[in-house]
N, C-alpha and C. Protein backbone atom coordinates (compact mmCIF):
# COMPACT_ATOMS: atom_id res chain seq x y z
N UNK A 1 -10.09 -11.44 12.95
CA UNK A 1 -10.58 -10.29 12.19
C UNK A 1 -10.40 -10.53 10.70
N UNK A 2 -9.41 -11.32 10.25
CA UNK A 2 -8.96 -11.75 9.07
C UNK A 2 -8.25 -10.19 8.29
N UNK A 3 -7.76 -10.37 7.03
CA UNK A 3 -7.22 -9.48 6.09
C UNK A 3 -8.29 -8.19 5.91
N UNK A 4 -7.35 -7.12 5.56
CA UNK A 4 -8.15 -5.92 5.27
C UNK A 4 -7.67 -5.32 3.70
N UNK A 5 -8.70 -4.84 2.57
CA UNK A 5 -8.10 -4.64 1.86
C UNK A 5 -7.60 -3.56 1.85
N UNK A 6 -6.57 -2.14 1.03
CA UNK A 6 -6.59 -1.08 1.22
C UNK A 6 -5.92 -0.43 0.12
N UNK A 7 -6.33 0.58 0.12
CA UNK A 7 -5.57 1.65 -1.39
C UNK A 7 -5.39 2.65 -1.65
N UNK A 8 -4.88 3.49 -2.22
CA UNK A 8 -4.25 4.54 -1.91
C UNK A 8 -3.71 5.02 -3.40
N UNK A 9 -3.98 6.43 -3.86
CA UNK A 9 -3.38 7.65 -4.89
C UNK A 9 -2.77 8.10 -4.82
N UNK A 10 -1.46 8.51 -5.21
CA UNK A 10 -0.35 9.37 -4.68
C UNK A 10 -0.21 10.28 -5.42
N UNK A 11 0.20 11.07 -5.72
CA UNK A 11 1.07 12.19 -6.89
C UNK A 11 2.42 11.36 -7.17
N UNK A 12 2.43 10.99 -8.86
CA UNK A 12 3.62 10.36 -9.06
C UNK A 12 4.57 11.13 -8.75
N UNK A 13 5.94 10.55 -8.86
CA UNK A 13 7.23 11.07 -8.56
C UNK A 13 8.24 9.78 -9.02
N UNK A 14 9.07 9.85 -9.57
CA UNK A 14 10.13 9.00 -10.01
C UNK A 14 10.66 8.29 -9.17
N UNK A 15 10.88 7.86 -7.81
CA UNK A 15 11.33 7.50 -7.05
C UNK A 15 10.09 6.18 -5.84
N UNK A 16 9.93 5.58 -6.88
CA UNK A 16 8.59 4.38 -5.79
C UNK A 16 8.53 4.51 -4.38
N UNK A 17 9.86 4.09 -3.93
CA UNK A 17 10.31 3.84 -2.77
C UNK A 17 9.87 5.67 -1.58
N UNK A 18 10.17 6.61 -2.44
CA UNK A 18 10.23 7.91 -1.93
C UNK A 18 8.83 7.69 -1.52
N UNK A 19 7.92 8.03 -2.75
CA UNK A 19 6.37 7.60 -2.85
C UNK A 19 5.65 6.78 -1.58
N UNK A 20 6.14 5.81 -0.99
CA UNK A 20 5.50 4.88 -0.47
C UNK A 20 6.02 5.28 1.01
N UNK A 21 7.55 5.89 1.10
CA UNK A 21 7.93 6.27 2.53
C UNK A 21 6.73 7.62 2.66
N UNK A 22 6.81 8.62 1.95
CA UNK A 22 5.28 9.77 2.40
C UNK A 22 4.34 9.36 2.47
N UNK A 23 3.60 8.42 1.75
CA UNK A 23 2.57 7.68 2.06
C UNK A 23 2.73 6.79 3.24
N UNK A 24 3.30 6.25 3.51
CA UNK A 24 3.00 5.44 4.92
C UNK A 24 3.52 6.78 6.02
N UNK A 25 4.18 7.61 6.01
CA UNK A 25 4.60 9.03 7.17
C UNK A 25 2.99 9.46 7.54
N UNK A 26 2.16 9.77 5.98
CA UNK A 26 1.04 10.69 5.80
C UNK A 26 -0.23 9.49 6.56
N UNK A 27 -0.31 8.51 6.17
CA UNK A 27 -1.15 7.53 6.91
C UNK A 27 -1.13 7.50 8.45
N UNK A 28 0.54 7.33 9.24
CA UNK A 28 0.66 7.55 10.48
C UNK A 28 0.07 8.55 10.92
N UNK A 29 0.45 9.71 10.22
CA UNK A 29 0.31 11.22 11.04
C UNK A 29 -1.42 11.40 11.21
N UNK A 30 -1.86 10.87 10.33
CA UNK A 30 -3.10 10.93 9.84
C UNK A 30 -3.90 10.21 11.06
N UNK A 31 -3.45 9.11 11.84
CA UNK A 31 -4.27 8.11 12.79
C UNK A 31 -5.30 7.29 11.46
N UNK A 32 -5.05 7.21 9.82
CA UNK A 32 -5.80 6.53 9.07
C UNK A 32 -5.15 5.06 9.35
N UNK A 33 -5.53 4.10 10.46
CA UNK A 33 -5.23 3.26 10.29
C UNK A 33 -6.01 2.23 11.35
N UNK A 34 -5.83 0.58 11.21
CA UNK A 34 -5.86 0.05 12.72
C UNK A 34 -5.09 0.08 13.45
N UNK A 35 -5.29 0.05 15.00
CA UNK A 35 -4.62 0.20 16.23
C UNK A 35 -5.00 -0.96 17.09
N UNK A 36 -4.25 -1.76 16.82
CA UNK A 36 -4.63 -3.47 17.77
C UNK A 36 -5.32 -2.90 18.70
N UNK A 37 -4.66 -1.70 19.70
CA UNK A 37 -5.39 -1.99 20.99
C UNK A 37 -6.34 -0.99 20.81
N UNK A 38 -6.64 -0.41 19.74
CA UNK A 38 -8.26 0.36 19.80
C UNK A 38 -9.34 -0.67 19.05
N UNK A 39 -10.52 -0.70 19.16
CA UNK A 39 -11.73 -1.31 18.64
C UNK A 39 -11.39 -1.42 17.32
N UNK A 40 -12.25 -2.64 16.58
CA UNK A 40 -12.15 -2.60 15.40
C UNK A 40 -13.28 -1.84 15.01
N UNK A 41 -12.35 -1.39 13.75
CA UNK A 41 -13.49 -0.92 12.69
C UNK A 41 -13.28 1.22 13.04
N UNK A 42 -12.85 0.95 14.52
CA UNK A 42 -12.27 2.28 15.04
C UNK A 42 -10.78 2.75 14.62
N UNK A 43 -10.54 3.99 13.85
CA UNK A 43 -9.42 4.14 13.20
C UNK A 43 -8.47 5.10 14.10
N UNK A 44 -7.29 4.70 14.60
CA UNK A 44 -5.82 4.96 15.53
C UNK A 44 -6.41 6.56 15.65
N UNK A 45 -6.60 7.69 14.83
CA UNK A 45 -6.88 9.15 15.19
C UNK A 45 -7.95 8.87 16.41
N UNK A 46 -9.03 8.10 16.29
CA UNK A 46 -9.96 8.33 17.86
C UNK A 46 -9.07 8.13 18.96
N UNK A 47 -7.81 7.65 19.23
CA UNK A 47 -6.99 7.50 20.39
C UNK A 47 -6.18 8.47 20.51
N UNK A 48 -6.14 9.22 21.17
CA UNK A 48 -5.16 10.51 21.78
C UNK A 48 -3.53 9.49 22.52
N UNK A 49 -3.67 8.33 22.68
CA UNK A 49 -2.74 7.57 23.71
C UNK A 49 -2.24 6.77 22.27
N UNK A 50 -2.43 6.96 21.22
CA UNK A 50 -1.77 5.69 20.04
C UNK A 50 -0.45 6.21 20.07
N UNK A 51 0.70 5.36 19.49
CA UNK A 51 1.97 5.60 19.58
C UNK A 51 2.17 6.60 18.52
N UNK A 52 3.60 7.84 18.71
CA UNK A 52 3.92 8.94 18.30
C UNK A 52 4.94 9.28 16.97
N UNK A 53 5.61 7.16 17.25
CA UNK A 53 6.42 7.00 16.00
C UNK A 53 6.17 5.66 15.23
N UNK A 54 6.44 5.91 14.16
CA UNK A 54 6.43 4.11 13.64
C UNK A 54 6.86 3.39 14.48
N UNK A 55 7.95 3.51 15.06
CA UNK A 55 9.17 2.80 15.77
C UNK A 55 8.26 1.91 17.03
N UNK A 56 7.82 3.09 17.43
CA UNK A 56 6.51 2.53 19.19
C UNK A 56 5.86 1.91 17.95
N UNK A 57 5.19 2.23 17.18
CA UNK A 57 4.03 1.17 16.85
C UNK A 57 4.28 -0.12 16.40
N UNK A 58 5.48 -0.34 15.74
CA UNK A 58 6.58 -1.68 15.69
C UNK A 58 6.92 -1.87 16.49
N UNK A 59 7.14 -1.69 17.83
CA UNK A 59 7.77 -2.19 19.33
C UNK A 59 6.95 -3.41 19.61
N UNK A 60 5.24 -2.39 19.42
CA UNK A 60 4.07 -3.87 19.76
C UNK A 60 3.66 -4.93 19.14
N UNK A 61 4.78 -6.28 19.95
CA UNK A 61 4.55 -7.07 19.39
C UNK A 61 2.84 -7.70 18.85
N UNK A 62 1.88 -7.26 19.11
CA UNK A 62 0.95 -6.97 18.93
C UNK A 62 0.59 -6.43 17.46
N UNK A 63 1.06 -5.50 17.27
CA UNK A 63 0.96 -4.72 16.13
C UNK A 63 1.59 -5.87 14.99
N UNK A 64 2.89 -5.97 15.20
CA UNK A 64 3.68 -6.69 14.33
C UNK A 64 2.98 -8.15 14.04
N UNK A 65 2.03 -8.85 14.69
CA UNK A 65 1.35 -10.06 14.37
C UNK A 65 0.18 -9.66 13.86
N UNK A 66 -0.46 -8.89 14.10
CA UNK A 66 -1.93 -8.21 13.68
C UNK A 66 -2.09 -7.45 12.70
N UNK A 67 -1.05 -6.67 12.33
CA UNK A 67 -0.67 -5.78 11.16
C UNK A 67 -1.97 -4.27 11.85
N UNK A 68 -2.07 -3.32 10.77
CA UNK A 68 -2.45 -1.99 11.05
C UNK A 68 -3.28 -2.15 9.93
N UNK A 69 -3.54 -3.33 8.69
CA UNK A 69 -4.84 -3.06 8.10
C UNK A 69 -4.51 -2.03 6.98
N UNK A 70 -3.55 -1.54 6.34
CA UNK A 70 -3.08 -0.46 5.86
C UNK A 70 -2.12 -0.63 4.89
N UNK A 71 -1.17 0.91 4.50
CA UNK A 71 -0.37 1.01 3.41
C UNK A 71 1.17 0.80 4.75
N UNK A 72 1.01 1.06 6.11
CA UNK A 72 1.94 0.98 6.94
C UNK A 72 2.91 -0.79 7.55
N UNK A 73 1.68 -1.36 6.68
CA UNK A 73 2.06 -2.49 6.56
C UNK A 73 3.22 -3.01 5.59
N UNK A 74 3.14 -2.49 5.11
CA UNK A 74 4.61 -2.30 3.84
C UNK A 74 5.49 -1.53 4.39
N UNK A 75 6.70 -1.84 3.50
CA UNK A 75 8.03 -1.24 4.10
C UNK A 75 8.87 -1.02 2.97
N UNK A 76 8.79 -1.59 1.83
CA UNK A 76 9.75 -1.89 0.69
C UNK A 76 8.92 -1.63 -0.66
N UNK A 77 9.61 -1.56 -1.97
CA UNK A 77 9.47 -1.57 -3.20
C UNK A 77 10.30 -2.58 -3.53
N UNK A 78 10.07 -3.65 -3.94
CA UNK A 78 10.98 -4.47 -4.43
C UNK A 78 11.47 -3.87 -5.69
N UNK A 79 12.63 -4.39 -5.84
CA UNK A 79 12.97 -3.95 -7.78
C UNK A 79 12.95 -4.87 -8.63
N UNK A 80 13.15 -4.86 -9.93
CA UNK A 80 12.96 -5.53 -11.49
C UNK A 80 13.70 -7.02 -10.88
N UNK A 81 13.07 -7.93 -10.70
CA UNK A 81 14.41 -9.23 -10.55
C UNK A 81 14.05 -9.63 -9.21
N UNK A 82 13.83 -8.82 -8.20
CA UNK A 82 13.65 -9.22 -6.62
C UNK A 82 12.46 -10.15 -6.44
N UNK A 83 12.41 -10.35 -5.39
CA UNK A 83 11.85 -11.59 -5.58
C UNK A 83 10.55 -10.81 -4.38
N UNK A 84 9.18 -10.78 -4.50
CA UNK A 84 8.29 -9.91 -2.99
C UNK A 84 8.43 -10.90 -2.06
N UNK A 85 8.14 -9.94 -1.10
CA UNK A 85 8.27 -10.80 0.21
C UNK A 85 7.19 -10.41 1.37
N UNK A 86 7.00 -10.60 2.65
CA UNK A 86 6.23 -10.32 3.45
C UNK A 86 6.05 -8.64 3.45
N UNK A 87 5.56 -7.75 3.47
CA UNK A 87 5.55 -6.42 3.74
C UNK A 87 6.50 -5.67 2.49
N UNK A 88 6.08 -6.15 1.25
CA UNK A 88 6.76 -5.79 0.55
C UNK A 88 5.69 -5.01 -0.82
N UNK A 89 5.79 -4.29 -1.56
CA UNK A 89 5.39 -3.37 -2.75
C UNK A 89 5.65 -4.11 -3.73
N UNK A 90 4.87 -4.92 -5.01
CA UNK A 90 5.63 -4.92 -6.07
C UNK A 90 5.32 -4.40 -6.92
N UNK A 91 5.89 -3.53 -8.26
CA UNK A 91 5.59 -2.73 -9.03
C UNK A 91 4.74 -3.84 -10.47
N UNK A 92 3.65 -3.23 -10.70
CA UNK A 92 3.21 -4.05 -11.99
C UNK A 92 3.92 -4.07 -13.30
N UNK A 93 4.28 -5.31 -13.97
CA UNK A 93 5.35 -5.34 -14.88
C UNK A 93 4.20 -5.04 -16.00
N UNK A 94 5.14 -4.79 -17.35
CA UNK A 94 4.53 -4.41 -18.27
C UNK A 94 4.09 -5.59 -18.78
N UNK A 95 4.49 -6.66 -18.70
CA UNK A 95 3.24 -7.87 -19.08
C UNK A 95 2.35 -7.93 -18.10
N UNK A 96 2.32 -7.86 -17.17
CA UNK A 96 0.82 -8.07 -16.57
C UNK A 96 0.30 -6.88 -16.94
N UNK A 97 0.19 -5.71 -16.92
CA UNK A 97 -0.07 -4.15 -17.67
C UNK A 97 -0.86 -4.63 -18.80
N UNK A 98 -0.02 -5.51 -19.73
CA UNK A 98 -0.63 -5.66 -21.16
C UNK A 98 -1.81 -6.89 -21.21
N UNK A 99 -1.72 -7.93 -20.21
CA UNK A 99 -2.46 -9.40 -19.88
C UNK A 99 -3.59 -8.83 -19.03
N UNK A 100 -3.63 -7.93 -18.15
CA UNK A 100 -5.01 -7.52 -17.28
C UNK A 100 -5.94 -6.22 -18.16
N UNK A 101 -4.91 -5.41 -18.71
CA UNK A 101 -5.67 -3.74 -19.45
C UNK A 101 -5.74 -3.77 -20.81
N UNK A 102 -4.39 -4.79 -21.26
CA UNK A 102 -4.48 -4.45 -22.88
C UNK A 102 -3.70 -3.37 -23.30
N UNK A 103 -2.82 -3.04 -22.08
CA UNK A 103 -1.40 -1.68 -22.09
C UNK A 103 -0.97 -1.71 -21.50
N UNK A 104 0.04 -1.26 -21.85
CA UNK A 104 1.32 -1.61 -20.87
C UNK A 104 1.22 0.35 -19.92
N UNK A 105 0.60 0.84 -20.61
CA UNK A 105 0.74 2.15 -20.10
C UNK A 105 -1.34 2.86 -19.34
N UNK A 106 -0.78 2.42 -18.33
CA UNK A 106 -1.96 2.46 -17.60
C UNK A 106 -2.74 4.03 -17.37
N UNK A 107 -4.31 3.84 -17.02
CA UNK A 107 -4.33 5.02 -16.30
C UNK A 107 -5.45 4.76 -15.27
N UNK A 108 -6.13 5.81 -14.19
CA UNK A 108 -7.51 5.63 -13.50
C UNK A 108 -8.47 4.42 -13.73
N UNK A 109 -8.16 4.59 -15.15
CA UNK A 109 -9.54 3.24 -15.99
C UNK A 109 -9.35 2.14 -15.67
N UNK A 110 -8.33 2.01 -15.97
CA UNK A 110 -7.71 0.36 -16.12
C UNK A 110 -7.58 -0.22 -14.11
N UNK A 111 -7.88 0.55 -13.21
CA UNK A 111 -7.58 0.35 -11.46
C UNK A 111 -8.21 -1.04 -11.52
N UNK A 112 -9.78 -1.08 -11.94
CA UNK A 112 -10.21 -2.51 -11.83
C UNK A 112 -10.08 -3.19 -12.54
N UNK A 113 -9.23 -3.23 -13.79
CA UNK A 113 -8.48 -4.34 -14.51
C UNK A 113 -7.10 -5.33 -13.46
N UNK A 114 -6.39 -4.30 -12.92
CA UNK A 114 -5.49 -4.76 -12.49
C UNK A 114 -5.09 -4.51 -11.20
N UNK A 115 -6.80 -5.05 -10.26
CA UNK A 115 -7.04 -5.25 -8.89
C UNK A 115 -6.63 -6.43 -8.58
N UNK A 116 -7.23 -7.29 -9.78
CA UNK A 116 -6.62 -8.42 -8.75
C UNK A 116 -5.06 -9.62 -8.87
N UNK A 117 -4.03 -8.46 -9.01
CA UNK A 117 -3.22 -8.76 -9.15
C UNK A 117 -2.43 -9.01 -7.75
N UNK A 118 -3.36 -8.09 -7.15
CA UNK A 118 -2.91 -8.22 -5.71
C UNK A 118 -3.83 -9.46 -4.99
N UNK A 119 -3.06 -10.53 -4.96
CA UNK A 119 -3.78 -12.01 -4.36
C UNK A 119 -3.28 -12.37 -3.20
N UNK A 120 -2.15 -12.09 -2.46
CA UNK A 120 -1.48 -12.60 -1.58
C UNK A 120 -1.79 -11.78 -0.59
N UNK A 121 -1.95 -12.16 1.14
CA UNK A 121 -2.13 -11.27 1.85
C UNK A 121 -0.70 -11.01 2.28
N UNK A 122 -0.39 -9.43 3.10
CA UNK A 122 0.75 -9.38 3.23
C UNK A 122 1.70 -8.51 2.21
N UNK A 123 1.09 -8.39 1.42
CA UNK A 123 1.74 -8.08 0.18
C UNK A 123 0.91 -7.00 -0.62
N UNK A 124 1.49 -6.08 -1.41
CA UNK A 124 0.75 -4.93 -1.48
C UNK A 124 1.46 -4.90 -3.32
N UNK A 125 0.74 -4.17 -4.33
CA UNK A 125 1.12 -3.84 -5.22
C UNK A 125 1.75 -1.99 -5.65
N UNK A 126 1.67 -2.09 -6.63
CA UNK A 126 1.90 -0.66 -6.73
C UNK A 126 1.69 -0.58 -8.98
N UNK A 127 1.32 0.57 -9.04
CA UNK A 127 0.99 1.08 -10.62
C UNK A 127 1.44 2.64 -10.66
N UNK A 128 2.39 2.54 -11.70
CA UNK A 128 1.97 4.61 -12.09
C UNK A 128 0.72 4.10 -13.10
N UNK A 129 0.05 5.45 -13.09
CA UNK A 129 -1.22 5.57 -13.64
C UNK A 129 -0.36 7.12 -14.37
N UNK A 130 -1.50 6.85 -15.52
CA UNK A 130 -0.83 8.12 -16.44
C UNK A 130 -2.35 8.76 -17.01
N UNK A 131 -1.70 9.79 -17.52
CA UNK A 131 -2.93 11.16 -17.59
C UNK A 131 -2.92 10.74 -19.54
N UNK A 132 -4.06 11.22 -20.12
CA UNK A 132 -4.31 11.49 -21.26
C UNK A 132 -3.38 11.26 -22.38
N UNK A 133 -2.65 12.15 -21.84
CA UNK A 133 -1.46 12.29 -22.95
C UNK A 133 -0.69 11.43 -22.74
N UNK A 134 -0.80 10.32 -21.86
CA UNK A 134 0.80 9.40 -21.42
C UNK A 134 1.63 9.79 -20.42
N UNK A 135 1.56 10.71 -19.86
CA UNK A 135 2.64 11.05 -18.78
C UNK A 135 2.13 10.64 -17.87
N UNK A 136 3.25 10.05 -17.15
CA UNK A 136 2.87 9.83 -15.43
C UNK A 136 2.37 10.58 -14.38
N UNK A 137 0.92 10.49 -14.11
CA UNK A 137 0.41 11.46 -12.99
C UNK A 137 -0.12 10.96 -11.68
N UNK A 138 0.24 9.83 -11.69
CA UNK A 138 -0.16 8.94 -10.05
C UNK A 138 0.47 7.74 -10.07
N UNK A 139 0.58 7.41 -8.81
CA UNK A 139 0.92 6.07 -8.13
C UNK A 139 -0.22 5.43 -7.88
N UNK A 140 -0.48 3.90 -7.61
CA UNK A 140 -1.77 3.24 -6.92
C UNK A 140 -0.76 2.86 -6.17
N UNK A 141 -1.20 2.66 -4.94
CA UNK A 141 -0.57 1.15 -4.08
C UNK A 141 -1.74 0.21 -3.64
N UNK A 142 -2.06 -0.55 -3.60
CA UNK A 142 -3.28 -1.26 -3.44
C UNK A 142 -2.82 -2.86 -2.60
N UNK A 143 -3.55 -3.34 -1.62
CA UNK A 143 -3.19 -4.41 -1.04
C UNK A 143 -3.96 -5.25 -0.38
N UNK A 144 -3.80 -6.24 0.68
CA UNK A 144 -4.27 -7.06 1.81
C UNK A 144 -3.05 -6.84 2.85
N UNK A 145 -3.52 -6.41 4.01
CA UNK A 145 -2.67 -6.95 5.03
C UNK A 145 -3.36 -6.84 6.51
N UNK A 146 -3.29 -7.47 7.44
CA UNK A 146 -3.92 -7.83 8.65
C UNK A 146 -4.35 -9.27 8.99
N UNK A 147 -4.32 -9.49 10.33
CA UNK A 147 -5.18 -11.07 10.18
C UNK A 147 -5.88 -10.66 11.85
């Protein structure tokens, strides 16, 4: 089936990690996702029988080699220094901010400046996006994951 890309707006909040646990809760609950054992291209809500917790849907080893195509594919925010890893978030530093947009202080505009920062499959990014005035008014998370 190969990689899927995927992306996602949040309502900022100070806390990344917080951010990305409601967003992947809100994706589950939602059935917005793939379901190895439903059809492709068919999203987990058409199945009344898809699993009820993350936990079942990580049981299948299935799932865990195939990924869900999604933001559920992630698990982490790495921090300032960490190094990303498989199923991991990394936050855009303010040099790449300033090398893809020309600011270090992003907003909506700049999304397809600093798309393709996300190159690796497996691996997912993340941006606050800010309103007019400079304040923080969204998250992006944006990624590849599935094979």
């Amino acid at each position: 089936m190969g990689a899927s890309g995927w992306s996602y707006f949040v309502t900022y909040r100070p806390d990344v990690q917080e951010a990305l646990d409601d967003l992947r809760a809100r994706v589950f609950a939602d059935g917005d996702y793939w379901w190895v054992r439903g059809e492709i291209g068919t999203p987990a809500s058409d199945y009344p029988n898809r699993p009820q917790t993350l936990d079942e849907l990580y049981d299948d080893e299935w799932v865990r080699e195939s990924g869900t195509h999604s933001i559920l594919d992630m698990f982490h925010v790495v921090a300032e220094g960490e190094e990303p890893d498989y199923g991991t978030v990394q936050p855009v530093t303010a040099e790449e901010a300033q090398r893809c947009a020309g600011t270090e202080v992003l907003t909506r505009e700049h999304v397809k400046a600093i798309d393709g920062l996300a190159e690796r499959r497996w691996f997912g990014r993340c941006a606050v996006l800010h309103d007019i005035t400079g304040q923080p008014e969204e998250i992006y998370f944006w990624g590849w994951s599935g094979d």
